[in-house]
ModelCIF file with pLDDT and N, C-alpha, C, O atoms, coordinates in Angstrom:
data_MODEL
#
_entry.id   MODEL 
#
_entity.id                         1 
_entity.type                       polymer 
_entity.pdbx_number_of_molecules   1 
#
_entity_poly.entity_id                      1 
_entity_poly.type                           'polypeptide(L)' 
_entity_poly.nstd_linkage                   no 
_entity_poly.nstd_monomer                   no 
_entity_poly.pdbx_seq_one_letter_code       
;(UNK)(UNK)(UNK)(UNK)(UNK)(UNK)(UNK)(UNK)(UNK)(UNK)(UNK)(UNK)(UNK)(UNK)(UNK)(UNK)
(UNK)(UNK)(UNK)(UNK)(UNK)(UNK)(UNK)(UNK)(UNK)(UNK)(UNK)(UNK)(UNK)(UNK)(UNK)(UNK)
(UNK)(UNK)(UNK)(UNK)(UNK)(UNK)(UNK)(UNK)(UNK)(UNK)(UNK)(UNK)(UNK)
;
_entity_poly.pdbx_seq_one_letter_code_can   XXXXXXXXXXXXXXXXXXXXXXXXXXXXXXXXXXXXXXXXXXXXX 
_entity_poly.pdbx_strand_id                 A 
#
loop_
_entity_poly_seq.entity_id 
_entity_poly_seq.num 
_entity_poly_seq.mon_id 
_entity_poly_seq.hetero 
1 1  UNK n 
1 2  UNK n 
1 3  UNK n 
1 4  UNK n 
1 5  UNK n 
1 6  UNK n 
1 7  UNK n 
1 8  UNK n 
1 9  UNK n 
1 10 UNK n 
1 11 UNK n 
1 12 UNK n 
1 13 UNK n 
1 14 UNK n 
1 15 UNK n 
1 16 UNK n 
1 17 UNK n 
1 18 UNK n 
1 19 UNK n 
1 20 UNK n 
1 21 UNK n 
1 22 UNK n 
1 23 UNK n 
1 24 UNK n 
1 25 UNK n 
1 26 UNK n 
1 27 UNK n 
1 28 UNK n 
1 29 UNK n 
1 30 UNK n 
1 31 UNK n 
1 32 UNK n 
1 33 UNK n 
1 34 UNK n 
1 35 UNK n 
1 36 UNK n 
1 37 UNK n 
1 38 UNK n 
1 39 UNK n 
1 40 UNK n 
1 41 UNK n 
1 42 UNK n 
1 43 UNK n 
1 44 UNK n 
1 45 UNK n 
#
_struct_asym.id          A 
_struct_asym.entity_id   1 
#
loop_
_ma_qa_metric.id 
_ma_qa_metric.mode 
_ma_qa_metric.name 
_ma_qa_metric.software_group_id 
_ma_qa_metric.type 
1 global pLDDT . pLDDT 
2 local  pLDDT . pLDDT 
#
_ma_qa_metric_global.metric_id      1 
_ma_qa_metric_global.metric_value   96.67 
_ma_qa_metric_global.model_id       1 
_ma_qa_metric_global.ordinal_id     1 
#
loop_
_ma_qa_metric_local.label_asym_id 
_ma_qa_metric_local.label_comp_id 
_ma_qa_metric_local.label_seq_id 
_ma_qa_metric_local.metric_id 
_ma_qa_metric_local.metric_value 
_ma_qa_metric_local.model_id 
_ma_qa_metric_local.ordinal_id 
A UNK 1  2 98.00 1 1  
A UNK 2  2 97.00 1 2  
A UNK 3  2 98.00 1 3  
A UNK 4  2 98.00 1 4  
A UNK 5  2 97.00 1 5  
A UNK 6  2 97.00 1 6  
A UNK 7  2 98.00 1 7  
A UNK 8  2 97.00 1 8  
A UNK 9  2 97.00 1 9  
A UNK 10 2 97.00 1 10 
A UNK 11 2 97.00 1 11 
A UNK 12 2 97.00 1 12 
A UNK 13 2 97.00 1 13 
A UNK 14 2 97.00 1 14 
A UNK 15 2 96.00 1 15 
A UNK 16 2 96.00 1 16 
A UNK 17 2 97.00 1 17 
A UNK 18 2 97.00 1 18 
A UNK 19 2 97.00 1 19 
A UNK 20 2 97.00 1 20 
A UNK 21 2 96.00 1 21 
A UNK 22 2 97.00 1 22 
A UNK 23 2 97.00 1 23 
A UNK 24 2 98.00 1 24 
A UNK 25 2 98.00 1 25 
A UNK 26 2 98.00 1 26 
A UNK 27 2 98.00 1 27 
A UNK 28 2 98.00 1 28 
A UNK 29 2 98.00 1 29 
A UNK 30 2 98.00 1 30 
A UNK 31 2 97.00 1 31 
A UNK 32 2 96.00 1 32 
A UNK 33 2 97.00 1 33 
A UNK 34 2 98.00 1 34 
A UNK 35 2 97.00 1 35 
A UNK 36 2 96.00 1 36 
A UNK 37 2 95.00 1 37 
A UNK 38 2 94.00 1 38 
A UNK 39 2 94.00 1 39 
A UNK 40 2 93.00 1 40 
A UNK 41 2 95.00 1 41 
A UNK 42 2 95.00 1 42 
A UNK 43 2 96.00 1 43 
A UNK 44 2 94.00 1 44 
A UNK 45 2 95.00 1 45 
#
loop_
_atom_site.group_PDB 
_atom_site.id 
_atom_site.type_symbol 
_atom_site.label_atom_id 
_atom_site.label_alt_id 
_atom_site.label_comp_id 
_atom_site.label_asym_id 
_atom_site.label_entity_id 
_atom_site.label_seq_id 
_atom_site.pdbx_PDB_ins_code 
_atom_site.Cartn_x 
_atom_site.Cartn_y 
_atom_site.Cartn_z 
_atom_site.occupancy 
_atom_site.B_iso_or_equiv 
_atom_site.pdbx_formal_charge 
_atom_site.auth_seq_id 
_atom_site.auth_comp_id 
_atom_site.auth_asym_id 
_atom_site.auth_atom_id 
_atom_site.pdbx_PDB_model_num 
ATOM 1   N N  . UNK A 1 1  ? -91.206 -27.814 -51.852 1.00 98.00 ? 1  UNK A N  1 
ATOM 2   C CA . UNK A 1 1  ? -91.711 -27.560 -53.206 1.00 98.00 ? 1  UNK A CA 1 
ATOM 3   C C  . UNK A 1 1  ? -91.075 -28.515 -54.196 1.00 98.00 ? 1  UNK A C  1 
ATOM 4   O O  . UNK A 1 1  ? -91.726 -29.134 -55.038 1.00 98.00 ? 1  UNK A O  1 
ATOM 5   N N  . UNK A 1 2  ? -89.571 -28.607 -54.019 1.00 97.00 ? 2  UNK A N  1 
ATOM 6   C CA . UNK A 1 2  ? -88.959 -29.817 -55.109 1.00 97.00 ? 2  UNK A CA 1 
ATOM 7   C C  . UNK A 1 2  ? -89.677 -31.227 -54.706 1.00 97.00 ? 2  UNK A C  1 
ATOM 8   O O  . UNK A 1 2  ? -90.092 -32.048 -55.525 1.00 97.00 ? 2  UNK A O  1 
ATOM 9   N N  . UNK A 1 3  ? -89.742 -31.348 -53.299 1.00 98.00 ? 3  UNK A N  1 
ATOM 10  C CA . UNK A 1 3  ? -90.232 -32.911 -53.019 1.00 98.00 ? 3  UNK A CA 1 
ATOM 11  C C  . UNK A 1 3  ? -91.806 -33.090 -53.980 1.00 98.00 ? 3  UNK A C  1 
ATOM 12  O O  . UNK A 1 3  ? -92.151 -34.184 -54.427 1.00 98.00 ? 3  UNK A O  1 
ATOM 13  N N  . UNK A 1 4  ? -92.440 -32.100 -54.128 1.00 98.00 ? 4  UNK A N  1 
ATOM 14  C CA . UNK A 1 4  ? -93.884 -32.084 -54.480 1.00 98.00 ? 4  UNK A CA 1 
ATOM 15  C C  . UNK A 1 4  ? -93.913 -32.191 -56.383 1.00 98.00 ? 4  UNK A C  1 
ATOM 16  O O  . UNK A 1 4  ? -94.637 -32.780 -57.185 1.00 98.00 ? 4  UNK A O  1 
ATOM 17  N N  . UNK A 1 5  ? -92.589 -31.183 -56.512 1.00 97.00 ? 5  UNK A N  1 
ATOM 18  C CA . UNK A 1 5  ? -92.819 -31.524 -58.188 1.00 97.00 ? 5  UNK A CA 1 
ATOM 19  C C  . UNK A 1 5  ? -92.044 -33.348 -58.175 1.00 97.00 ? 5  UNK A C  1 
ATOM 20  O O  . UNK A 1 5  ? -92.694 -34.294 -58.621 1.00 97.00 ? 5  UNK A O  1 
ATOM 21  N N  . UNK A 1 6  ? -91.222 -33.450 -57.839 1.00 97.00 ? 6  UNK A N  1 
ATOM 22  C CA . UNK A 1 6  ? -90.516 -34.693 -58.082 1.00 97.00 ? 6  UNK A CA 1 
ATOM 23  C C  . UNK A 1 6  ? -92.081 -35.884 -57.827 1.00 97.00 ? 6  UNK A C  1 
ATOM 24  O O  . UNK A 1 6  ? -92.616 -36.728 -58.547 1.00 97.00 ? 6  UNK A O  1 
ATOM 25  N N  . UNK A 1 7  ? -92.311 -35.437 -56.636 1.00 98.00 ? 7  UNK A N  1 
ATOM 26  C CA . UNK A 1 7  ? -93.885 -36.405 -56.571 1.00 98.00 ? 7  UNK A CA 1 
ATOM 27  C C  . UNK A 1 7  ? -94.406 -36.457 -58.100 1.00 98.00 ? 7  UNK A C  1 
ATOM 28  O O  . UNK A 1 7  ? -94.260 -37.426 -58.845 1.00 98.00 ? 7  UNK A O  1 
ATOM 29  N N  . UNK A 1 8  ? -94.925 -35.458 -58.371 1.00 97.00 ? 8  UNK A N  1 
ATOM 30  C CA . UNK A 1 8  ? -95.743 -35.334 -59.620 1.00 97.00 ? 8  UNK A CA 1 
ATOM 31  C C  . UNK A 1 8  ? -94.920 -36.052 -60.485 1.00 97.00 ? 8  UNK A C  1 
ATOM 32  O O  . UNK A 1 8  ? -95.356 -37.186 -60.682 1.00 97.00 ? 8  UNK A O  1 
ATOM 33  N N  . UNK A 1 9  ? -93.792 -35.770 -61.125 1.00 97.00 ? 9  UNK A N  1 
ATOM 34  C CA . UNK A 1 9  ? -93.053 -36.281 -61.893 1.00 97.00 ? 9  UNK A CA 1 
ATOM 35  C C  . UNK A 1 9  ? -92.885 -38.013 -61.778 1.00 97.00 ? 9  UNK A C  1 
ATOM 36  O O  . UNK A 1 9  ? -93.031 -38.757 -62.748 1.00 97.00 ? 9  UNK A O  1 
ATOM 37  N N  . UNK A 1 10 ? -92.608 -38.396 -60.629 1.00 97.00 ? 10 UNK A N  1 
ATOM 38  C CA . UNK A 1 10 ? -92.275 -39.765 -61.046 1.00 97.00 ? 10 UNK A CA 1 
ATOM 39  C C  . UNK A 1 10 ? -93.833 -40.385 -61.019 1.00 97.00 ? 10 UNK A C  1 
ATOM 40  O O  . UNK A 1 10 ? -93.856 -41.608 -61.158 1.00 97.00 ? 10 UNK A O  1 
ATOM 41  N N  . UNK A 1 11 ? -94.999 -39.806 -60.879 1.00 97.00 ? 11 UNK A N  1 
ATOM 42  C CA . UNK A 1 11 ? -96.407 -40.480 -60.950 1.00 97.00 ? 11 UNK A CA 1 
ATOM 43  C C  . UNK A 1 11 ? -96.868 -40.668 -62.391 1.00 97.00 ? 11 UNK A C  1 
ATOM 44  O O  . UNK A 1 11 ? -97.465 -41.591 -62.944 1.00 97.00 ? 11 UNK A O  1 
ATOM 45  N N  . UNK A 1 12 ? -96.312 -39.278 -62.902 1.00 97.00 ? 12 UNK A N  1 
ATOM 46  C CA . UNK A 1 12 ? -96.790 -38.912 -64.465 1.00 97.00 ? 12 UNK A CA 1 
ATOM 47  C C  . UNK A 1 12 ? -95.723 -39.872 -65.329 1.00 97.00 ? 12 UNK A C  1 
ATOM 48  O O  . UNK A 1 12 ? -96.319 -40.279 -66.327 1.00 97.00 ? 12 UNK A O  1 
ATOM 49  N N  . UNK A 1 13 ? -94.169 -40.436 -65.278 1.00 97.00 ? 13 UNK A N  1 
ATOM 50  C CA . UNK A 1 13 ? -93.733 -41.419 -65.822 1.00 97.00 ? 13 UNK A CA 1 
ATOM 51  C C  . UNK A 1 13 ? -93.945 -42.365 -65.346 1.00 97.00 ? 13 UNK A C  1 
ATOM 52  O O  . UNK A 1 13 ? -94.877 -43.020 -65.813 1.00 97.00 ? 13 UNK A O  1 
ATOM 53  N N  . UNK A 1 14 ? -93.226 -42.874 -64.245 1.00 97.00 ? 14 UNK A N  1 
ATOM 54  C CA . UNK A 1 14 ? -93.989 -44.737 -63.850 1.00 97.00 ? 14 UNK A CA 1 
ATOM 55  C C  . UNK A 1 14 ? -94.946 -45.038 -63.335 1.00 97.00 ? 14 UNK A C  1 
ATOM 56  O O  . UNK A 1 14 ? -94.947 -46.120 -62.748 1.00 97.00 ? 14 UNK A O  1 
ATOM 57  N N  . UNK A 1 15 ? -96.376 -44.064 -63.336 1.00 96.00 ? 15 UNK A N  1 
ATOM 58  C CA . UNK A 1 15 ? -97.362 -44.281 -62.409 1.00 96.00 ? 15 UNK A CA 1 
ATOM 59  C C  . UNK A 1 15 ? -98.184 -44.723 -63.704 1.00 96.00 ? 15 UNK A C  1 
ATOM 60  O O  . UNK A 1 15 ? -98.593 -45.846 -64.000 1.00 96.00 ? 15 UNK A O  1 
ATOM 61  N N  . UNK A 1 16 ? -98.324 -43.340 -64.490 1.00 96.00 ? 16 UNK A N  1 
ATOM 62  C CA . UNK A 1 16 ? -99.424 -42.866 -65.327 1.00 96.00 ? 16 UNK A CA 1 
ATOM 63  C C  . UNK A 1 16 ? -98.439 -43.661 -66.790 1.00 96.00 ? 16 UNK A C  1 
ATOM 64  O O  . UNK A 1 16 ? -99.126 -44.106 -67.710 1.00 96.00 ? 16 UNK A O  1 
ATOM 65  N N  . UNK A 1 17 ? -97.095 -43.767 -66.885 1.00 97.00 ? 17 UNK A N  1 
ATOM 66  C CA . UNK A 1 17 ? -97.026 -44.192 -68.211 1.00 97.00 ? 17 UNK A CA 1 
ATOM 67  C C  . UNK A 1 17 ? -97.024 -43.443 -69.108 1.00 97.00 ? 17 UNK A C  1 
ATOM 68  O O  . UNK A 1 17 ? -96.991 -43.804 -70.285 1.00 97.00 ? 17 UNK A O  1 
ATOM 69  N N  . UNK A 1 18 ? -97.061 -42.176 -68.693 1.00 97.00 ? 18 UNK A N  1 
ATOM 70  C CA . UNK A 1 18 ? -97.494 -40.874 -70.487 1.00 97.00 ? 18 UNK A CA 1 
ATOM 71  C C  . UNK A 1 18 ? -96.057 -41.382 -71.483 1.00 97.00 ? 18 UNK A C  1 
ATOM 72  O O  . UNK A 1 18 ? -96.501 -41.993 -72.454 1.00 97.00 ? 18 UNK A O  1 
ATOM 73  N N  . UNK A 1 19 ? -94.984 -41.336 -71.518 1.00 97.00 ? 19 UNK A N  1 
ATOM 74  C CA . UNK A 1 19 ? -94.331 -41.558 -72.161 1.00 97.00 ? 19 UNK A CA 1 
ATOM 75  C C  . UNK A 1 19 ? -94.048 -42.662 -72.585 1.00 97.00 ? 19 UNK A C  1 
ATOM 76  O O  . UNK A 1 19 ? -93.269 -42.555 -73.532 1.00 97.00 ? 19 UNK A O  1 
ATOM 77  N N  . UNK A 1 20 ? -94.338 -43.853 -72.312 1.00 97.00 ? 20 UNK A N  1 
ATOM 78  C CA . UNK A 1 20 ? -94.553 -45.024 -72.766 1.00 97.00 ? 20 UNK A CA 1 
ATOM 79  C C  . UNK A 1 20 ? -95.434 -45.349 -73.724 1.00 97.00 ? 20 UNK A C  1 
ATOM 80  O O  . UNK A 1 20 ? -95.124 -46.197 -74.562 1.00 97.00 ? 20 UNK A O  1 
ATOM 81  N N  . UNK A 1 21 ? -96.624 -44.745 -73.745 1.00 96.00 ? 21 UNK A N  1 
ATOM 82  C CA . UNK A 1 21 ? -97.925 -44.606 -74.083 1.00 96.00 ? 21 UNK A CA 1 
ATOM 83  C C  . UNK A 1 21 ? -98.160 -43.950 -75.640 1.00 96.00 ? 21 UNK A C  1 
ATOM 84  O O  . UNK A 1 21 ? -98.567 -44.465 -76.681 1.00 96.00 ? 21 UNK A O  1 
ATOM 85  N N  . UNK A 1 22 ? -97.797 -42.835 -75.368 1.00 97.00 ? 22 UNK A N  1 
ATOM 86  C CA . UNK A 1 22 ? -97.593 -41.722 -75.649 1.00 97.00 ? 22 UNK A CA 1 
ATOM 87  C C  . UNK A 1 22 ? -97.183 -41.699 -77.534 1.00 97.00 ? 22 UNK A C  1 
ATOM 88  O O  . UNK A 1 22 ? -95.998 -41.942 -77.767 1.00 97.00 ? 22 UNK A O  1 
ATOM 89  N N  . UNK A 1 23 ? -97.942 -41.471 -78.585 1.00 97.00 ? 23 UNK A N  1 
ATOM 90  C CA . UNK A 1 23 ? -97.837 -41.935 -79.976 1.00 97.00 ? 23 UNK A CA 1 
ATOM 91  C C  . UNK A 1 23 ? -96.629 -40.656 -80.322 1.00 97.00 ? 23 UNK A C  1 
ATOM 92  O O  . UNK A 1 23 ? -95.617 -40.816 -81.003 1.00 97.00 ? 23 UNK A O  1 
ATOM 93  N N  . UNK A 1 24 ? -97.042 -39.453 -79.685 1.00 98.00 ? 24 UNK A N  1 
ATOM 94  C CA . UNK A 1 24 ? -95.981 -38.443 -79.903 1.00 98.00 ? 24 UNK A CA 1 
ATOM 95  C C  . UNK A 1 24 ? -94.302 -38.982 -79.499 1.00 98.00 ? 24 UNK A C  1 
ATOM 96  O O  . UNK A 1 24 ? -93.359 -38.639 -80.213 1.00 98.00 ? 24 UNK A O  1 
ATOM 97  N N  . UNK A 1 25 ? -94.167 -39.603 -78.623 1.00 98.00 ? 25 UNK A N  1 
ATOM 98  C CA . UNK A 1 25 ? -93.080 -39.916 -78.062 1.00 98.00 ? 25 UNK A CA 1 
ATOM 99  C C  . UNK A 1 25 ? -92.243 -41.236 -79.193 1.00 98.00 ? 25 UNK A C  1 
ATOM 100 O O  . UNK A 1 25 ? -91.093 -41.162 -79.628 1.00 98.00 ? 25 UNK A O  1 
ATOM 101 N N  . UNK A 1 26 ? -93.576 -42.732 -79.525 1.00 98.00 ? 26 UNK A N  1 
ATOM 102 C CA . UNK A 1 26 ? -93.181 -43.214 -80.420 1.00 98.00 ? 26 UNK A CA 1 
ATOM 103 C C  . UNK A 1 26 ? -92.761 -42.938 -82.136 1.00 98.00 ? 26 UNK A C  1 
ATOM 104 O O  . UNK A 1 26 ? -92.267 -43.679 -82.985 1.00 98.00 ? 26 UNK A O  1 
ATOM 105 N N  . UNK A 1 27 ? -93.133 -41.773 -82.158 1.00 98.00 ? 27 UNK A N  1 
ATOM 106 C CA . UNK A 1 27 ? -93.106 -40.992 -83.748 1.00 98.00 ? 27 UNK A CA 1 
ATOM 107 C C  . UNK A 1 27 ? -91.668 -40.316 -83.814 1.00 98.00 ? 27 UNK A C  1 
ATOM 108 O O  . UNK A 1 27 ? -91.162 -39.975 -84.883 1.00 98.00 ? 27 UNK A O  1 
ATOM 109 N N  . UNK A 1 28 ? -91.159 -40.182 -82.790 1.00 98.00 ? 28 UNK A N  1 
ATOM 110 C CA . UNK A 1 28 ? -89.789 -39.353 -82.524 1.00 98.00 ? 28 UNK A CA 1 
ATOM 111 C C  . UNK A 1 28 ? -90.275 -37.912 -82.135 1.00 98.00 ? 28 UNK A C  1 
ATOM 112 O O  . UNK A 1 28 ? -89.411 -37.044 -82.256 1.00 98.00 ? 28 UNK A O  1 
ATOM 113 N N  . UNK A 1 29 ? -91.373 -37.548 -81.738 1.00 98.00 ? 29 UNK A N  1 
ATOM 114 C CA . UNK A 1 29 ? -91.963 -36.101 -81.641 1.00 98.00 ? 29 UNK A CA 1 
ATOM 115 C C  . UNK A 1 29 ? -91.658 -35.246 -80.727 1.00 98.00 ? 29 UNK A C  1 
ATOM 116 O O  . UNK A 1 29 ? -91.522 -34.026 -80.822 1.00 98.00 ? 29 UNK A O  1 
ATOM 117 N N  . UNK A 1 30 ? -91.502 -36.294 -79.362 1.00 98.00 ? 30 UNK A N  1 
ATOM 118 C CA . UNK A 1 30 ? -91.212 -35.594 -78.251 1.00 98.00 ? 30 UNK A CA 1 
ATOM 119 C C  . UNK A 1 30 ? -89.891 -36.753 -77.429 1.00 98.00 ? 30 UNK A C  1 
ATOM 120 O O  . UNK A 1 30 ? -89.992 -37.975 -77.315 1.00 98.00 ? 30 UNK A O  1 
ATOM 121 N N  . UNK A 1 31 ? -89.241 -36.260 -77.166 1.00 97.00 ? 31 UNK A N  1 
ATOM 122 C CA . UNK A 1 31 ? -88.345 -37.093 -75.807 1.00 97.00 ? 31 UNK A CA 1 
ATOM 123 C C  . UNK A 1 31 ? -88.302 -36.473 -74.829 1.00 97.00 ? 31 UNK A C  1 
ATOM 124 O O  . UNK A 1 31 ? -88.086 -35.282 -74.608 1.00 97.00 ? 31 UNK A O  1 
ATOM 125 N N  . UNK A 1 32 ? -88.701 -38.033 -73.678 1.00 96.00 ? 32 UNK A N  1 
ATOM 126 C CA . UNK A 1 32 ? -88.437 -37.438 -72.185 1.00 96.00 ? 32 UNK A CA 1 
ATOM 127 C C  . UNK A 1 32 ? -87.350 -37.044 -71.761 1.00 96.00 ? 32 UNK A C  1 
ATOM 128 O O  . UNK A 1 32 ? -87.835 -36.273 -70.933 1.00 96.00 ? 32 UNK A O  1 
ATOM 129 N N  . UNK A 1 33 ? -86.167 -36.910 -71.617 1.00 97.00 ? 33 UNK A N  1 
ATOM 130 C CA . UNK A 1 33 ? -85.072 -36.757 -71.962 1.00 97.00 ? 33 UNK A CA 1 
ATOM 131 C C  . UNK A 1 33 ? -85.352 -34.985 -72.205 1.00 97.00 ? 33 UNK A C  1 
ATOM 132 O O  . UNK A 1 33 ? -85.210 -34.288 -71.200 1.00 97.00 ? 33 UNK A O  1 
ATOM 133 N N  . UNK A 1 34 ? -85.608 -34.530 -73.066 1.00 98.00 ? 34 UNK A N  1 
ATOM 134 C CA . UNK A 1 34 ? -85.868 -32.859 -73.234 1.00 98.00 ? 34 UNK A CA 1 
ATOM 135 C C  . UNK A 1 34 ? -86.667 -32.422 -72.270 1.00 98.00 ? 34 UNK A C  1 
ATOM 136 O O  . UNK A 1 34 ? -86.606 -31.194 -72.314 1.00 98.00 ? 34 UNK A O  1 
ATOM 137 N N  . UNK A 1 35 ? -87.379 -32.756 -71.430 1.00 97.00 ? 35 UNK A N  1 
ATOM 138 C CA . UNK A 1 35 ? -88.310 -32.322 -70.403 1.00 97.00 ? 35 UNK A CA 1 
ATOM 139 C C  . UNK A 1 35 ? -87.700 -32.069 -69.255 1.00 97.00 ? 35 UNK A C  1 
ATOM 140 O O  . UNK A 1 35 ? -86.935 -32.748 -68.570 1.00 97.00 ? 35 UNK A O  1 
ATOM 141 N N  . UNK A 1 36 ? -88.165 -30.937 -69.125 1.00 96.00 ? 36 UNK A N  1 
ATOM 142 C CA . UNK A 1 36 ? -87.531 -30.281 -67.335 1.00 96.00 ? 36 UNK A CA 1 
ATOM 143 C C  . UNK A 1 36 ? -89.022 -30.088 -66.137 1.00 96.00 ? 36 UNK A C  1 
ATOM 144 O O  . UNK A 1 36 ? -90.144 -30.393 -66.542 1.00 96.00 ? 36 UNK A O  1 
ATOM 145 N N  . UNK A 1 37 ? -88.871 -29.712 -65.115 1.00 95.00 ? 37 UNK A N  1 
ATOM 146 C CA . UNK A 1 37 ? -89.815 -29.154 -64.587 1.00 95.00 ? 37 UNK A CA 1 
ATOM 147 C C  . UNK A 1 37 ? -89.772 -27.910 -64.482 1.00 95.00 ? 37 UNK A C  1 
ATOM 148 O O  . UNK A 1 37 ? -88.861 -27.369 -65.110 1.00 95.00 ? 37 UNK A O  1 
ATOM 149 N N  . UNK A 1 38 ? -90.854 -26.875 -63.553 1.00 94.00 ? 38 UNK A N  1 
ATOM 150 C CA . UNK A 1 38 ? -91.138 -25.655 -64.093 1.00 94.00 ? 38 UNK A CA 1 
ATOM 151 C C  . UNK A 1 38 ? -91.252 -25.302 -62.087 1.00 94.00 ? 38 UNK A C  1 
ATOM 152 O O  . UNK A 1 38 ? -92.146 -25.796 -61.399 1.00 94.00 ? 38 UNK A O  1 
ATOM 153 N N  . UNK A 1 39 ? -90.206 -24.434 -61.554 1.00 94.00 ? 39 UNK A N  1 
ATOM 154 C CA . UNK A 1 39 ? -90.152 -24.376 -60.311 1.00 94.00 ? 39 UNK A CA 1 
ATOM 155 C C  . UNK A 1 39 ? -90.696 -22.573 -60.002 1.00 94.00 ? 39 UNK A C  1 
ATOM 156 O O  . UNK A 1 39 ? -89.654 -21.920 -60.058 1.00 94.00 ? 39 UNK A O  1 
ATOM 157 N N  . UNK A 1 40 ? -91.519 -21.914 -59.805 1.00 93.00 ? 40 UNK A N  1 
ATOM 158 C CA . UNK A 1 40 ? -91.965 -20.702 -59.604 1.00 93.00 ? 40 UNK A CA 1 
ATOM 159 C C  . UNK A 1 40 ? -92.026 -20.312 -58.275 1.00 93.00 ? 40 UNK A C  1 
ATOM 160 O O  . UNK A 1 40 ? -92.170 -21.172 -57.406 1.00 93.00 ? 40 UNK A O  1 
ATOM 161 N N  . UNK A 1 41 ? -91.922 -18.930 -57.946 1.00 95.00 ? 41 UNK A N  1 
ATOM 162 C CA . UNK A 1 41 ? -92.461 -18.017 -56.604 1.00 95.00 ? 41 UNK A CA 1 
ATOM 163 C C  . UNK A 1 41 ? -93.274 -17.049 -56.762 1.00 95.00 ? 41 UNK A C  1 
ATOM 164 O O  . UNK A 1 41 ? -93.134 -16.231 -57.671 1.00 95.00 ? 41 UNK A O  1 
ATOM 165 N N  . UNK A 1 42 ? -94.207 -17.009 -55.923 1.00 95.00 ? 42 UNK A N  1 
ATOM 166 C CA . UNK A 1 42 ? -95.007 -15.786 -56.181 1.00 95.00 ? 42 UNK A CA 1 
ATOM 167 C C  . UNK A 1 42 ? -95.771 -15.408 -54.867 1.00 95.00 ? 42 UNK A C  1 
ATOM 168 O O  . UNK A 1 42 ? -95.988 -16.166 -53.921 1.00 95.00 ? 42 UNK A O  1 
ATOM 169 N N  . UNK A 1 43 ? -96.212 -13.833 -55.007 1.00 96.00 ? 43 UNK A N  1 
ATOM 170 C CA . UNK A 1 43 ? -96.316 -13.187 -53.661 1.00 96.00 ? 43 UNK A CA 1 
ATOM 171 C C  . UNK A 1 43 ? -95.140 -12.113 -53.400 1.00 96.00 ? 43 UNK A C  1 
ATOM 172 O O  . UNK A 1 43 ? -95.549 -11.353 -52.521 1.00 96.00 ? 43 UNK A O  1 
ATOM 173 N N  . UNK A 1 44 ? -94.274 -11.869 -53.676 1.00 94.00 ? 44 UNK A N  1 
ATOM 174 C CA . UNK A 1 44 ? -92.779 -11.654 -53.411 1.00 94.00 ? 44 UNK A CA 1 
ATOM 175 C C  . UNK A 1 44 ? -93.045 -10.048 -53.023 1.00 94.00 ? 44 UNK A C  1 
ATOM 176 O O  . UNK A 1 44 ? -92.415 -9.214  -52.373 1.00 94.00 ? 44 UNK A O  1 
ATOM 177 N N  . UNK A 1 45 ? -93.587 -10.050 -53.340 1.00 95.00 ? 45 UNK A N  1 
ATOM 178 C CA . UNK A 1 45 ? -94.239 -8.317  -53.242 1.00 95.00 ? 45 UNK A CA 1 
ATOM 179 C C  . UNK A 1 45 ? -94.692 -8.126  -51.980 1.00 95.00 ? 45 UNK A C  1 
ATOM 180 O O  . UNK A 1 45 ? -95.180 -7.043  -51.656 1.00 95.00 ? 45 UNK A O  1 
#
């Protein structure tokens, strides 16, 4: 499950560029740097 978010993650910065790109990021709006990922379970029941 970590190997799969980390996938996503490094596609969405050096693949896709969103934060490079990104007018929110150049405005001071958002930093990558504050961003985490979001790791869940479910079924548990």
């Amino acid at each position: 499950t970590a190997e799969l978010a980390e996938a996503r993650i490094r596609y969405l910065v050096e693949e896709a560029g969103f934060y490079d790109s990104s007018w929110l990021a150049a405005e001071g709006l958002i930093d990558p740097d504050r961003f985490t990922a979001m790791f869940g379970v479910f079924a548990l029941a």
